[in-house]
Protein backbone atom coordinates (compact mmCIF):
# COMPACT_ATOMS: atom_id res chain seq x y z
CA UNK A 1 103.32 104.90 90.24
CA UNK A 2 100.82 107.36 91.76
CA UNK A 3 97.64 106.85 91.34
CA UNK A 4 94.52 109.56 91.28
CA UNK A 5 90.90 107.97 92.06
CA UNK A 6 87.88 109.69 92.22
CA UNK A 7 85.91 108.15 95.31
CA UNK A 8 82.93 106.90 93.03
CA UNK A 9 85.31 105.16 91.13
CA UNK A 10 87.29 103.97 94.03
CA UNK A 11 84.35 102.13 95.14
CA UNK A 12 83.60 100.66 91.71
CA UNK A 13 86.92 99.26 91.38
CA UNK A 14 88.22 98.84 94.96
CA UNK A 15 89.58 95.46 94.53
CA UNK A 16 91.61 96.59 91.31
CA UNK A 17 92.81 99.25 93.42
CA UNK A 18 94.12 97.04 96.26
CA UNK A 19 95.33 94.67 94.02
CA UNK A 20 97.80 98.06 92.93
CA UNK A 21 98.61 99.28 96.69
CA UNK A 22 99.64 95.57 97.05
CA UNK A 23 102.25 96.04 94.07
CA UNK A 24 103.81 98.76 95.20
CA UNK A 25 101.76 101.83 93.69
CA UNK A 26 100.37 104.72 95.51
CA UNK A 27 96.40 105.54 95.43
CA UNK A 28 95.19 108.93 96.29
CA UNK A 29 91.40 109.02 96.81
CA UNK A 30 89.88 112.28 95.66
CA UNK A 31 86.84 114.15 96.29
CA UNK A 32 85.94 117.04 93.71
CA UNK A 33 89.56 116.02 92.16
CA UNK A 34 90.95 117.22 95.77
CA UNK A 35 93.00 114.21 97.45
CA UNK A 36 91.32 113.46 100.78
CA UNK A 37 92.90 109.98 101.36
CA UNK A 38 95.53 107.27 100.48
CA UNK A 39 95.65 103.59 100.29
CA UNK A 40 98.43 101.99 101.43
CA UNK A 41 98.96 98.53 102.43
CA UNK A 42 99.80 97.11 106.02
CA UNK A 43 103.81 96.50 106.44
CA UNK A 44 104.26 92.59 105.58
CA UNK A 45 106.40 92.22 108.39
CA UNK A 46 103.55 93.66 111.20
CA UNK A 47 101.77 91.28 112.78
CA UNK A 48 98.96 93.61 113.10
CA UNK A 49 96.54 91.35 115.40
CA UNK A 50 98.90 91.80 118.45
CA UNK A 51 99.44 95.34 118.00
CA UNK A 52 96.28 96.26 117.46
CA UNK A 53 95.00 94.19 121.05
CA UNK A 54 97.90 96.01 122.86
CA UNK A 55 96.57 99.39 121.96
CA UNK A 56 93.27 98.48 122.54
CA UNK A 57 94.11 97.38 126.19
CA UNK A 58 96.29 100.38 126.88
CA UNK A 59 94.07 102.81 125.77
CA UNK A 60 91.34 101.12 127.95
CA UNK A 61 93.40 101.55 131.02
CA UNK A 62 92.59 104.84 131.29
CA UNK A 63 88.87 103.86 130.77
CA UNK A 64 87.18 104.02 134.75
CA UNK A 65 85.61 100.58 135.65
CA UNK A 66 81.83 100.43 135.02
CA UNK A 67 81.70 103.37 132.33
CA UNK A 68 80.14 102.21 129.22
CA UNK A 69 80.12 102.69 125.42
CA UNK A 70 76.07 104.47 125.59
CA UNK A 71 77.09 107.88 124.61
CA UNK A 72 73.80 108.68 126.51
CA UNK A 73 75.15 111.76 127.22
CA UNK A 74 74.56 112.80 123.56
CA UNK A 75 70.85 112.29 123.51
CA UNK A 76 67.82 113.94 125.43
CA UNK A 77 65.23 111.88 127.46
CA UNK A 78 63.50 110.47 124.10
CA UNK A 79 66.67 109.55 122.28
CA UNK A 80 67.73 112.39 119.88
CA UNK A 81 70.90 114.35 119.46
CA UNK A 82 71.22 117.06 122.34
């Protein structure tokens, strides 16, 4: 069954709502009573820890050695947005 959740109410009753994804239905999030997401659960037979660390490490391949995670390039000399 599809499902059509306001976001305030998805928040109220997010464990209901997993509690559906895991049986099988389908729950559209809406904003303004246009869908702007879906929950879905994880395939049971992804063992998502493993694939999740082999992304992480490929993607930081292409990461040079030394550069950090400051976004200081965002921000002026006394810390707000540029």
């Amino acid at each position: 069954m599809r499902v059509l959740v306001e976001v305030n109410e998805a928040a109220e009753r997010f464990e209901e709502l997993i509690e559906l994804v895991l049986r099988g239905d389908a729950i559209v999030i809406c904003r303004d009573e246009r869908p702007i997401a879906t929950l879905m659960p994880i395939a049971k037979t992804a063992d998502t820890e493993p694939s999740f660390l082999e992304l992480a490490a490929e993607g930081r391949k292409s990461v040079p050695p030394g550069t950090t995670s400051g976004h200081s390039d965002f921000y002026d000399e006394h810390g707000l947005p540029k």
